[in-house]
Protein backbone atom coordinates (compact mmCIF):
# COMPACT_ATOMS: atom_id res chain seq x y z
CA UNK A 1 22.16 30.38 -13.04
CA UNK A 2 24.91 29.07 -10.87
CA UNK A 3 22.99 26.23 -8.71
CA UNK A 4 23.86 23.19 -6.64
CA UNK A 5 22.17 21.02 -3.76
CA UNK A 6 23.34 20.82 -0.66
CA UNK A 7 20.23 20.02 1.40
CA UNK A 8 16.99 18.24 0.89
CA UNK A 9 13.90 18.49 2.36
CA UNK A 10 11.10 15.99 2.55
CA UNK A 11 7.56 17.08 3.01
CA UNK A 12 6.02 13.68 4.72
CA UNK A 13 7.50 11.22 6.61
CA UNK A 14 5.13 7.80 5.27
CA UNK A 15 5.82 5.05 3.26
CA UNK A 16 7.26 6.88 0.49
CA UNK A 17 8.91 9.93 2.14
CA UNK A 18 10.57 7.78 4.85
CA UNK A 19 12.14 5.04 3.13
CA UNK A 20 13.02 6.87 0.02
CA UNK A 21 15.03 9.68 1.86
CA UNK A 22 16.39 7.33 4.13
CA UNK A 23 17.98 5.33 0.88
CA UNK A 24 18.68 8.87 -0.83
CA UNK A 25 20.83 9.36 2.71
CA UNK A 26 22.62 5.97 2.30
CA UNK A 27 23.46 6.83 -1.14
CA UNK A 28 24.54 10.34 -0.72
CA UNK A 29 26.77 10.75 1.95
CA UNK A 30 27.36 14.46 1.14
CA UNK A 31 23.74 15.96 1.10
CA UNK A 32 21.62 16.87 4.44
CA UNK A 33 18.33 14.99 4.21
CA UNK A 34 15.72 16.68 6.58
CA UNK A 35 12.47 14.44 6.35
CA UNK A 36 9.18 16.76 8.18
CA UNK A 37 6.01 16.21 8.76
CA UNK A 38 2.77 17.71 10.83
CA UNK A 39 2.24 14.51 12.70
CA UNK A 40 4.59 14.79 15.66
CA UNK A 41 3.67 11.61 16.85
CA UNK A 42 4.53 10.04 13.55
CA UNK A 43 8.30 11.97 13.83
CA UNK A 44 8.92 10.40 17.62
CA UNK A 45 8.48 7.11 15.98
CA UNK A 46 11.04 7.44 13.29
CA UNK A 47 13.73 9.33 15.77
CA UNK A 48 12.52 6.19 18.71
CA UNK A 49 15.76 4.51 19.68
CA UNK A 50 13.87 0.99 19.51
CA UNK A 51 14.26 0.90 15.36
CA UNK A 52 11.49 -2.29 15.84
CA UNK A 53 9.42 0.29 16.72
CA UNK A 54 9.18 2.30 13.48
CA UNK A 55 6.35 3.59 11.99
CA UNK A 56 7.14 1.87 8.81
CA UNK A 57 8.12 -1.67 8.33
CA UNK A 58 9.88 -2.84 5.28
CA UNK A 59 12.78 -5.75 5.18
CA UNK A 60 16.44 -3.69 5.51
CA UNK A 61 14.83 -0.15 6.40
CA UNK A 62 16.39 -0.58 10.31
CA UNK A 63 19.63 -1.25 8.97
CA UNK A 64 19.94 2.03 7.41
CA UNK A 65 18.01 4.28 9.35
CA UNK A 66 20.39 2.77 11.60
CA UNK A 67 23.46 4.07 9.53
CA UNK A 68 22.02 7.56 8.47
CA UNK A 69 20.23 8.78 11.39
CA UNK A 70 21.47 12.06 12.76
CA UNK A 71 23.80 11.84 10.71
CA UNK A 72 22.88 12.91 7.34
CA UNK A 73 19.37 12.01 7.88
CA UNK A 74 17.02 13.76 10.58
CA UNK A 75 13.37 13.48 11.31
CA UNK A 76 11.46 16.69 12.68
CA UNK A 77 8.50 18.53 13.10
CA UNK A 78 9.91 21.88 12.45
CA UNK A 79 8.75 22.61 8.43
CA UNK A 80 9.40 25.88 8.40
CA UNK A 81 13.59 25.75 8.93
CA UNK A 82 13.63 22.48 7.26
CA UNK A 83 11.81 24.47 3.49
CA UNK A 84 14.00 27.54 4.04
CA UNK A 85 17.29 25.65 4.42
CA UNK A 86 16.45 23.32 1.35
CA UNK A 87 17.81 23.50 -2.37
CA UNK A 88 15.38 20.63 -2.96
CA UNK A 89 11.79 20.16 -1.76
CA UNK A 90 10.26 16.61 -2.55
CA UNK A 91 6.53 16.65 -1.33
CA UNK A 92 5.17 13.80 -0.02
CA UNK A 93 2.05 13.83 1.36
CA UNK A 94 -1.32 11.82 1.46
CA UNK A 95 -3.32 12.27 -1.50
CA UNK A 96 -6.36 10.11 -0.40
CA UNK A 97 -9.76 10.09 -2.59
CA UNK A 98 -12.16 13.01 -1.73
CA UNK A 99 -15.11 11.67 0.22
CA UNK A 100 -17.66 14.57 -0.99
CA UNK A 101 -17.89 17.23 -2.88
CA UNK A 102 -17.09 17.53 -6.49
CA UNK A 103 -15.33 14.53 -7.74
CA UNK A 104 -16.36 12.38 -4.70
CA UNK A 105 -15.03 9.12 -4.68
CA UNK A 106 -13.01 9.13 -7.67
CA UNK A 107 -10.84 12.60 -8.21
CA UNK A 108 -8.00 13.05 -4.99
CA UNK A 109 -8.14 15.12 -2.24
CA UNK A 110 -5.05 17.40 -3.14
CA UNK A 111 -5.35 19.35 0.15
CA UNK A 112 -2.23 18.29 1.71
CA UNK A 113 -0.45 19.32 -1.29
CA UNK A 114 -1.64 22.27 -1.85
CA UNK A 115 -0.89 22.90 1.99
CA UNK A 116 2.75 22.16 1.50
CA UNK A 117 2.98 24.65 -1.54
CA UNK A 118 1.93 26.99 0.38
CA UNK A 119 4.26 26.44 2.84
CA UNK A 120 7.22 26.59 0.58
CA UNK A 121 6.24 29.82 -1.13
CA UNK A 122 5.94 30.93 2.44
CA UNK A 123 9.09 29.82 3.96
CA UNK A 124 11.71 29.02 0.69
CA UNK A 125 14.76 31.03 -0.18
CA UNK A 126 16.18 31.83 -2.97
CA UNK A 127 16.11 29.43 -6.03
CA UNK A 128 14.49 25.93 -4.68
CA UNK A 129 13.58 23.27 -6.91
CA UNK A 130 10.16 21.46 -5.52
CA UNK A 131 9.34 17.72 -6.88
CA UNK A 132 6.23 15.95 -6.85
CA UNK A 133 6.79 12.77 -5.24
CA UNK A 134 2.91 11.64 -3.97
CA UNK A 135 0.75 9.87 -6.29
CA UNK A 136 -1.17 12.62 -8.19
CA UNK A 137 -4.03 13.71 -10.67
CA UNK A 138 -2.51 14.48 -14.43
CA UNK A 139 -1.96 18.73 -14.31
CA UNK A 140 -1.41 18.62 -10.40
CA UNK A 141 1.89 20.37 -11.29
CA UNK A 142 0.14 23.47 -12.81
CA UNK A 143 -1.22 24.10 -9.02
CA UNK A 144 2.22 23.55 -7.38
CA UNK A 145 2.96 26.17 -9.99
CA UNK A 146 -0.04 28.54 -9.69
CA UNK A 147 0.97 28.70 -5.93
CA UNK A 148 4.36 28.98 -5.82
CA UNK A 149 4.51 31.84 -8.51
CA UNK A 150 1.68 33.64 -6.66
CA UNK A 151 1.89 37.25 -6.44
CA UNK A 152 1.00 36.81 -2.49
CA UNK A 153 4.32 35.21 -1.70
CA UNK A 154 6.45 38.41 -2.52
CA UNK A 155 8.71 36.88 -5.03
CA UNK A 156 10.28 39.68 -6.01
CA UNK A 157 11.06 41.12 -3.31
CA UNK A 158 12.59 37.93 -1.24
CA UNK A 159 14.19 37.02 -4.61
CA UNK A 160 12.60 33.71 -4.73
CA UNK A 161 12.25 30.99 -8.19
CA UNK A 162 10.57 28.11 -7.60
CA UNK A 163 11.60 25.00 -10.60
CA UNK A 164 8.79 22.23 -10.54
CA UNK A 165 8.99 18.48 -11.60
CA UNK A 166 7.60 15.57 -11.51
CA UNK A 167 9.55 12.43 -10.38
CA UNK A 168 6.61 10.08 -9.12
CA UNK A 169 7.79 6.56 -7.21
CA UNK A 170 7.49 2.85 -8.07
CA UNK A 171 7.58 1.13 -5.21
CA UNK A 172 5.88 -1.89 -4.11
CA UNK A 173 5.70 -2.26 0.05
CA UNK A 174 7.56 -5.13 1.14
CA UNK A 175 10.59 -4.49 -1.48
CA UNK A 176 10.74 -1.10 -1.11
CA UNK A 177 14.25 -1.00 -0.12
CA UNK A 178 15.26 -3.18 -2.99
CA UNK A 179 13.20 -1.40 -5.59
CA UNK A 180 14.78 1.95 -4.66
CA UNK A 181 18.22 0.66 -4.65
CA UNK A 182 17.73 -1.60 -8.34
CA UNK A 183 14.80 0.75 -10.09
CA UNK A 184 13.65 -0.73 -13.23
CA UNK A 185 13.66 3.10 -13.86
CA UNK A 186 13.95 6.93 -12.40
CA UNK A 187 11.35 8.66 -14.03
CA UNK A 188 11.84 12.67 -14.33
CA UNK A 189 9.39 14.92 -15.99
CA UNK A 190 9.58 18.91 -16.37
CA UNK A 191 10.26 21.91 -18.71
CA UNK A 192 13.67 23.46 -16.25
CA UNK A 193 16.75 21.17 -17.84
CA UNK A 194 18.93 22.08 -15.68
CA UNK A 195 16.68 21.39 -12.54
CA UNK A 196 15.91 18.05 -14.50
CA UNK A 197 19.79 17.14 -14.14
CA UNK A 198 20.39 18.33 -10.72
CA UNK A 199 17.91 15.78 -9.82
CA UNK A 200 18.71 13.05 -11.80
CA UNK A 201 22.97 13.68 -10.74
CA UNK A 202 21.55 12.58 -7.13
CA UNK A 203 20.01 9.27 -8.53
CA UNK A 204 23.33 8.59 -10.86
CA UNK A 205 25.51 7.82 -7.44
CA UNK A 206 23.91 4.50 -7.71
CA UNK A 207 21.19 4.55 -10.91
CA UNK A 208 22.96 3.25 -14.07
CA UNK A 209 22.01 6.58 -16.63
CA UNK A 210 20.06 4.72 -19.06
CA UNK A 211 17.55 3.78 -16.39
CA UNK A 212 16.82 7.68 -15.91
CA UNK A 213 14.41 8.67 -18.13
CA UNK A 214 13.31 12.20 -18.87
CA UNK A 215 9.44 13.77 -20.29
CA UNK A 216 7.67 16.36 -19.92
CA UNK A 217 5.56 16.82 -16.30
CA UNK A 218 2.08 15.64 -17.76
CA UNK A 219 3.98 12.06 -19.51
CA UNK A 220 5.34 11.64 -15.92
CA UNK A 221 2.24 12.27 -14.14
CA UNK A 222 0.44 10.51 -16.18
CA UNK A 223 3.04 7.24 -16.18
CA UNK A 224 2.47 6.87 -12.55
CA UNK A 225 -1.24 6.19 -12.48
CA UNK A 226 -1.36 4.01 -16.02
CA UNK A 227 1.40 1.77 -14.65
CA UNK A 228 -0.76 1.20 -11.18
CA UNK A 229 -3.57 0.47 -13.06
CA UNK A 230 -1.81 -2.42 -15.79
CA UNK A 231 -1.09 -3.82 -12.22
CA UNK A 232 -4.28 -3.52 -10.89
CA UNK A 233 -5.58 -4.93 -14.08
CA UNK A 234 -3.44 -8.17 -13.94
CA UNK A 235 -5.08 -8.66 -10.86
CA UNK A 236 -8.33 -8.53 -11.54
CA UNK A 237 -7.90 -10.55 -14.43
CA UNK A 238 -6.02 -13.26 -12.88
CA UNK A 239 -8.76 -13.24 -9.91
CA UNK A 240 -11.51 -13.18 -12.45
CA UNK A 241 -10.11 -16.55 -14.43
CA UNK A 242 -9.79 -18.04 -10.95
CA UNK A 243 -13.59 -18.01 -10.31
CA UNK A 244 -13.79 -19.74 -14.03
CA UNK A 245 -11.25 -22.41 -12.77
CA UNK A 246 -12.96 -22.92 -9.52
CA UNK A 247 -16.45 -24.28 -11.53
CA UNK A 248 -14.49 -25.92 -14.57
CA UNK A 249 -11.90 -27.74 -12.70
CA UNK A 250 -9.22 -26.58 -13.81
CA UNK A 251 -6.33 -24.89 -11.22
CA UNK A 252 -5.27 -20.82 -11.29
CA UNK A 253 -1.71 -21.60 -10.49
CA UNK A 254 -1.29 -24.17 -13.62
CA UNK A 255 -3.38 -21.57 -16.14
CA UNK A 256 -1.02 -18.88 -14.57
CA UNK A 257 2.32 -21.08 -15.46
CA UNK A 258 1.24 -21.55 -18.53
CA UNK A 259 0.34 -18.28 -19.76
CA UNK A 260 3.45 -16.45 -17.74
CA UNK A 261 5.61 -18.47 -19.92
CA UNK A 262 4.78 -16.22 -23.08
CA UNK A 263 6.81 -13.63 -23.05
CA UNK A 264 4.72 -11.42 -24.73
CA UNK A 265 2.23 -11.50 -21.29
CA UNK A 266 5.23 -12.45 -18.68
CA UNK A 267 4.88 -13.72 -15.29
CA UNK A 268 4.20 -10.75 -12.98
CA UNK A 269 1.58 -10.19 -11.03
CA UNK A 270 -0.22 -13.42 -12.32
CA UNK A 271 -0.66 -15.09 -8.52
CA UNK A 272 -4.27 -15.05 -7.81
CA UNK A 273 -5.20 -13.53 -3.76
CA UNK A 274 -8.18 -11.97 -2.00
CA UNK A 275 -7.65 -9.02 -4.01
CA UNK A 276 -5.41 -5.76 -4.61
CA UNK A 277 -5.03 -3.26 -2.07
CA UNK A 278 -2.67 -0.59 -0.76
CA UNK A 279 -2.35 2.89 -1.25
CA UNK A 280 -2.23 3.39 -4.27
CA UNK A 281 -4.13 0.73 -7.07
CA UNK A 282 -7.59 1.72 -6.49
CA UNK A 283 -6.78 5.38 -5.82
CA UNK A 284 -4.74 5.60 -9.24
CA UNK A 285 -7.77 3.62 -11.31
CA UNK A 286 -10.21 6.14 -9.80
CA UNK A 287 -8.08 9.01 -10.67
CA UNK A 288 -7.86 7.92 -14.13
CA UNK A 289 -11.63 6.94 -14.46
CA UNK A 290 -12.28 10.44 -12.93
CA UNK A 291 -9.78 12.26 -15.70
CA UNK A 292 -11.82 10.07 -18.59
CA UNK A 293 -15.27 11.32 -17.10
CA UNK A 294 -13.90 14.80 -17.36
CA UNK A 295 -13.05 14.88 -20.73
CA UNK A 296 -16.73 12.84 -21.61
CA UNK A 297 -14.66 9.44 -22.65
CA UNK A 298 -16.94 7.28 -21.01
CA UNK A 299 -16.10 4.35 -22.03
CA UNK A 300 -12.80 4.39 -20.76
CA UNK A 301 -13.95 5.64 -17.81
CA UNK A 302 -16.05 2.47 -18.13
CA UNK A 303 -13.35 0.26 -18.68
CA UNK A 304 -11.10 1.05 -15.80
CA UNK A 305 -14.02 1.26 -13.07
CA UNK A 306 -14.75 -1.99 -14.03
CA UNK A 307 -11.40 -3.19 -12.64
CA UNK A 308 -11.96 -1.64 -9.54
CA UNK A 309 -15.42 -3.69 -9.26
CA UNK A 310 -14.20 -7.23 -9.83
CA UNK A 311 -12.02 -6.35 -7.13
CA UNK A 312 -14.71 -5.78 -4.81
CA UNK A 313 -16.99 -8.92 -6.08
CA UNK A 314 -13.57 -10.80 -5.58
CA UNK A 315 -13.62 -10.14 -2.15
CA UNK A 316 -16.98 -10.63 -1.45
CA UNK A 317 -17.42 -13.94 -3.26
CA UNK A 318 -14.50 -14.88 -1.04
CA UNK A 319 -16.58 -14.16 2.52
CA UNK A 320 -19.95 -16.31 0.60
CA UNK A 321 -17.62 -19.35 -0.18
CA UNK A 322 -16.91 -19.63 3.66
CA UNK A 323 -20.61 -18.87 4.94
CA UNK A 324 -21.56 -21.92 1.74
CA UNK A 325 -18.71 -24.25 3.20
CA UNK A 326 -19.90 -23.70 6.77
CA UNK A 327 -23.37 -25.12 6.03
CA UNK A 328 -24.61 -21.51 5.22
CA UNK A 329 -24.19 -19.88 8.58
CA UNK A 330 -21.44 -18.55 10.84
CA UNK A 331 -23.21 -17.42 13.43
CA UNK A 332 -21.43 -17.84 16.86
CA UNK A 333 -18.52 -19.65 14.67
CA UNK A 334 -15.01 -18.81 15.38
CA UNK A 335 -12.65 -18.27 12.45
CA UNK A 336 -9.25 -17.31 12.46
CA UNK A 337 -7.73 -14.61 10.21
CA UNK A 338 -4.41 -15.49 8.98
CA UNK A 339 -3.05 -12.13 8.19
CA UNK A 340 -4.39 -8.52 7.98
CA UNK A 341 -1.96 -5.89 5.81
CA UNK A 342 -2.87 -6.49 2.09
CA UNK A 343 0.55 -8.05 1.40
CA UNK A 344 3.56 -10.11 3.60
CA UNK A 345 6.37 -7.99 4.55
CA UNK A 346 4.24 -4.55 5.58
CA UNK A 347 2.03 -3.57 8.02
CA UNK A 348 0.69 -1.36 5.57
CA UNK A 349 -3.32 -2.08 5.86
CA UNK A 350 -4.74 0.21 3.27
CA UNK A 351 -7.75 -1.12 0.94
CA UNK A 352 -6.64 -4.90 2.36
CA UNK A 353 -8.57 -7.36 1.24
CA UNK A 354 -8.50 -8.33 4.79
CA UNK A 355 -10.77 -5.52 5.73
CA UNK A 356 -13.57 -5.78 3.82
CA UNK A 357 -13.47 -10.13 4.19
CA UNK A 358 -13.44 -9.60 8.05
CA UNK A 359 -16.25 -7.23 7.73
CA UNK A 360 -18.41 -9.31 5.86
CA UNK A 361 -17.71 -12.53 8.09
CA UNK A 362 -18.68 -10.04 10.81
CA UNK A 363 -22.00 -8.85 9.53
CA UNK A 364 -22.85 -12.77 9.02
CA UNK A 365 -22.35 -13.51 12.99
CA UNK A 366 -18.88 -14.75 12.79
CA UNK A 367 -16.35 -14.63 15.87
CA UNK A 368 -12.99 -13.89 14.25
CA UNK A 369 -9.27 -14.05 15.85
CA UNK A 370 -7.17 -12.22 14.41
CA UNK A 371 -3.23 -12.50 13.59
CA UNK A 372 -1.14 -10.64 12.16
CA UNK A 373 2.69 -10.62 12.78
CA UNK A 374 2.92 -6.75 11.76
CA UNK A 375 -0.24 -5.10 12.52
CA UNK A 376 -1.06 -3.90 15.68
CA UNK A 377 -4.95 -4.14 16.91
CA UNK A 378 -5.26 -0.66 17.24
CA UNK A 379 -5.04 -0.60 13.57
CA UNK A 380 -7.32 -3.25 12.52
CA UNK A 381 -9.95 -1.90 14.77
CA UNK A 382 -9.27 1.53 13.29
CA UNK A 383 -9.96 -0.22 9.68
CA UNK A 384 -13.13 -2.65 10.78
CA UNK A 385 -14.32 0.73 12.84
CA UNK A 386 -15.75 -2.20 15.32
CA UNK A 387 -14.11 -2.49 19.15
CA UNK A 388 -12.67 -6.17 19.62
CA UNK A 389 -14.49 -8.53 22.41
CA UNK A 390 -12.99 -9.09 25.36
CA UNK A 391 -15.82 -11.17 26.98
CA UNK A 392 -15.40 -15.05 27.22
CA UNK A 393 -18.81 -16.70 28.40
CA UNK A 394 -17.15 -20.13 29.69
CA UNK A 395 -20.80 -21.45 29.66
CA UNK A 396 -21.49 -20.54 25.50
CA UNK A 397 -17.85 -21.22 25.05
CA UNK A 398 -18.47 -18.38 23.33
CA UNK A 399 -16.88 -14.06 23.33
CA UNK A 400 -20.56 -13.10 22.95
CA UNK A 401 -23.60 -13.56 24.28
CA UNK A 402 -25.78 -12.70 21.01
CA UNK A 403 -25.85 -13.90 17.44
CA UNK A 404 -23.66 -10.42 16.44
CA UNK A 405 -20.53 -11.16 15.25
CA UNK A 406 -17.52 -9.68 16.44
CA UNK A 407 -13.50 -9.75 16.58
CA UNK A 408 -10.41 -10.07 18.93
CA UNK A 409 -6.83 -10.01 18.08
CA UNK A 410 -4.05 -12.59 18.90
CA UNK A 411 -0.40 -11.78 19.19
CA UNK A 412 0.59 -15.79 18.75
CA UNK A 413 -0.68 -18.63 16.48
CA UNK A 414 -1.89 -20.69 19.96
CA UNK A 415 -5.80 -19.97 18.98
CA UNK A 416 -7.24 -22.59 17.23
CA UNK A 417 -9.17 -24.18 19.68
CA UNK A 418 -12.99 -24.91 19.03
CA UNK A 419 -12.47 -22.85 16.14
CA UNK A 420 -14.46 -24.04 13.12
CA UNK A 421 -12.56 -22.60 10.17
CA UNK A 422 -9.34 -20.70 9.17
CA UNK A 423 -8.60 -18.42 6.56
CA UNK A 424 -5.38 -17.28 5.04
CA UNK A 425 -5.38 -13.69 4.03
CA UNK A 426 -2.10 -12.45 4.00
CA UNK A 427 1.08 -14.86 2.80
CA UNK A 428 3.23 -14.45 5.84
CA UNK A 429 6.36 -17.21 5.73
CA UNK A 430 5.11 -18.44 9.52
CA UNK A 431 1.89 -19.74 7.99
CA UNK A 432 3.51 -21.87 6.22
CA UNK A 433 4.83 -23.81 8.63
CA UNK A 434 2.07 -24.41 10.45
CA UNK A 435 1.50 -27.96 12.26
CA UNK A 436 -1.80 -29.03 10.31
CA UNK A 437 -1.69 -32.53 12.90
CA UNK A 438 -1.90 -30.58 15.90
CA UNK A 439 -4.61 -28.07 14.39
CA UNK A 440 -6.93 -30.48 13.57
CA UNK A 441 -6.88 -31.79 16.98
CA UNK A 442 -7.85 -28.53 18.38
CA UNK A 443 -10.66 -27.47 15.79
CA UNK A 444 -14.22 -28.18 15.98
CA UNK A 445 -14.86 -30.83 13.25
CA UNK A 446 -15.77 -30.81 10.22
CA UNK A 447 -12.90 -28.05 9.90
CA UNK A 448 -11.93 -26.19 6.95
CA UNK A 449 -8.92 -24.27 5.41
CA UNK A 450 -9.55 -21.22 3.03
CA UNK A 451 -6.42 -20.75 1.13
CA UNK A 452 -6.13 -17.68 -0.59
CA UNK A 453 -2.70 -17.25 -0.95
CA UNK A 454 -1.78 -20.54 -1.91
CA UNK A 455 0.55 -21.12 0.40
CA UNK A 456 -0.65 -24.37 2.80
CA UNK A 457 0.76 -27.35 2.04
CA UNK A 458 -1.77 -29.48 0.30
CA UNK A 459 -1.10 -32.69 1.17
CA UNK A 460 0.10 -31.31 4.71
CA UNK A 461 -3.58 -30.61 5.30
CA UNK A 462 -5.48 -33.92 3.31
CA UNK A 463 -3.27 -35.29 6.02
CA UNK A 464 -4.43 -34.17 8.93
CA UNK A 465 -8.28 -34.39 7.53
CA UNK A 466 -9.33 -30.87 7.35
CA UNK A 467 -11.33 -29.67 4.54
CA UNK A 468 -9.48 -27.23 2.13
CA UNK A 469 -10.63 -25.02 -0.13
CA UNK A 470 -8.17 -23.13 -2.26
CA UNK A 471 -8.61 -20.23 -4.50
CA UNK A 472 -8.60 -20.82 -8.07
CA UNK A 473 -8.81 -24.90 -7.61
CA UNK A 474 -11.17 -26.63 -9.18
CA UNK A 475 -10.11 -30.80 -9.01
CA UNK A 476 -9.95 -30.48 -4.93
């Protein structure tokens, strides 16, 4: 069969559809890049003429939305012309963890995926080849499949073939630009060769060939949520020795050093934090822990839930070390939140650390600012699911007139008056530069810094005589 692709379409215009198409555009000059999605509101943001206010913010993705933009990139809400006037399909979509029903809390919810099949056996022409590009369960391809070849859709007579693969991303938010233009690999998996190369031609304008890897659909699935989890892993284990550090007196980031040296174990994803999160780490675990279950290997499935829950007790023993430091009660206290996304250089706020910290802090009486330099408060309260105060009682000096804790938000760093503690959650570049002097004259004393990143200035802070604590460090 005589083939070739001319236009792409993109079924989802978040973190991975957006960027990723928007790089493919850069890249490849010659194809028509047509990135849809249901959420209209979610379109106007990527077509808004202010590129600061995208819906998506990684370092380097204004400059070349800037440069592709109606021109061999568009944005729209119109799915239908967008599928039939594609060679290519790459779906997108949200694959979040099902909330009830069989599988509940574990297996995804493939719903949006199987929505968008649908709508390309509805709406394709002629030969199209349709990729996998969300995060998905192992055999997720056989529904694509199942769907597109239905009877329903009238192949025959429209003279429609549908070729399906499997090319899942690697990208970590924050260096998602760089990661897409210097891959430590392109990973394609199917049975169609020839759809297989047509793909992997568009990666070799800027992918050196040996980086492109070929398997078959299931290897590729299945290489998507294994590598998420050795990540996730790393993380948990790194988090885990902390804790051991902490009581022994030993320090996290000289055990880290140390052991990153060996080449055997590397460096990577050895910095100790408040904890994994994103889109994807726990989701992936949970997927695989649901596929072990499945197939009655329960103590794998044993194995990888158990990274999932260190993550959890990370977090937690992170809000009890505060309430302990504070003379075992934050009630009425005010504490400021030093970040809120679950890593610097996103807004991206899924499974953050921060979340689940803030919560906790909240439940114990706490009065939290917030500050992020990224995300807005409409997301965090959409995340805490609690409405920020807006009530200051000059007499209390207080933003409530109860013992319940509760939150506001803070566009600027000027809030640490009266406030008893801080706490560094996300490792934004502005927090380290930070005038300790000045904040200790503003705080209510004894004060304390919670370091979780590792990114205050130690002797900065001994300095100005607040308390630190830092994660992972036992001789302070």
């Amino acid at each position: 069969m005589s083939f070739s692709i001319k236009n792409i379409c993109c079924i989802g215009a978040g973190f991975v559809g957006g960027p990723t198409m928007a790089l493919m555009a850069k890249k490849c000059s010659d194809l028509i890049f047509n990135v849809v999605d249901i959420n209209k509101q979610r379109i106007d943001a990527w077509n808004n003429k202010d590129l600061s206010k995208l819906p998506i913010f990684e370092p380097g993705l204004e400059e070349i939305i800037e440069k592709t933009r109606n021109k061999n990139l568009f944005f729209s809400s119109d799915i239908e012309c967008a599928i039939a006037s594609a060679d290519l399909i790459f779906i997108s979509v949200n694959t979040p963890t099902k909330t009830k029903g069989l599988g509940a809390g574990k297996s995804s919810d493939l719903k949006w995926v199987e929505a968008s099949a649908r709508q390309v056996a509805k709406f394709a022409k002629g030969h199209t080849i349709v990729v996998e590009k969300s995060t998905l369960p192992v055999r997720t391809a056989e529904v694509i499949e199942s769907i597109l070849n239905s009877t329903d859709s009238n192949l025959i007579r429209d003279k429609k073939s549908f070729s399906v693969l499997s090319n899942p991303e690697f990208l970590a938010e924050g260096t998602a630009i760089n990661d897409l233009e210097n891959p430590d690999r392109v990973l394609i998996g199917g049975e169609d060769k020839q759809a297989m190369h047509l793909l992997s031609n568009i990666y070799r304008n800027w992918v050196p060939e040996n980086k492109i890897l070929f398997t078959n659909i299931w290897s590729s699935e299945l290489a998507k949520l294994t590598s998420n989890a050795f990540l996730a892993q790393r993380i948990s284990s790194i988090n885990s020795i902390s804790a051991i550090c902490e009581v022994t007196g030993a320090d996290i980031r000289e055990v880290s050093r140390a052991i990153g040296l060996d080449t055997r174990i590397g460096s990577k994803f050895l910095d100790s934090g408040p904890g994994f999160g994103g889109s994807c780490f726990k989701k992936d675990i949970l997927n695989l822990v649901y596929l072990a279950e499945f197939f009655g290997l329960e103590e794998v499935a044993k194995f990888w839930e158990e990274v999932v829950n260190i993550n959890l007790w990370h977090q937690k023993r992170i809000a009890k070390i505060v309430v302990e430091k504070l003379f075992g009660t934050i009630s009425q206290k005010k504490i400021i939140i030093l970040g809120f996304a679950f890593k610097a250089n996103t807004n991206d706020t899924r499974e953050s650390a921060a979340i689940r910290i803030c919560k906790d802090l909240i439940d114990e009486g706490a009065e939290l600012i917030i500050h992020d330099p990224k995300v807005s408060p409409i997301q965090i309260e959409a995340d805490l699911q609690i409405k920020p105060y807006i009530t200051y009682n000059e007499k209390s000096k207080s933003f409530l007139n109860n013992n319940a804790g509760g939150w506001r938000y803070s566009k600027d760093l000027d809030i640490f008056d009266d406030s008893h503690a801080i706490l560094v959650l996300t490792e934004w570049e502005e927090y380290k530069n930070i005038d300790w002097d000045d904040a200790a004259k503003k705080m209510a004393s004894p004060a304390w810094i919670f370091d979780s990143r590792s990114i205050i200035n130690l002797d900065l802070v001994k300095k100005s005589g607040i308390n630190l604590w830092r994660l992972g460090d036992g001789s302070i």
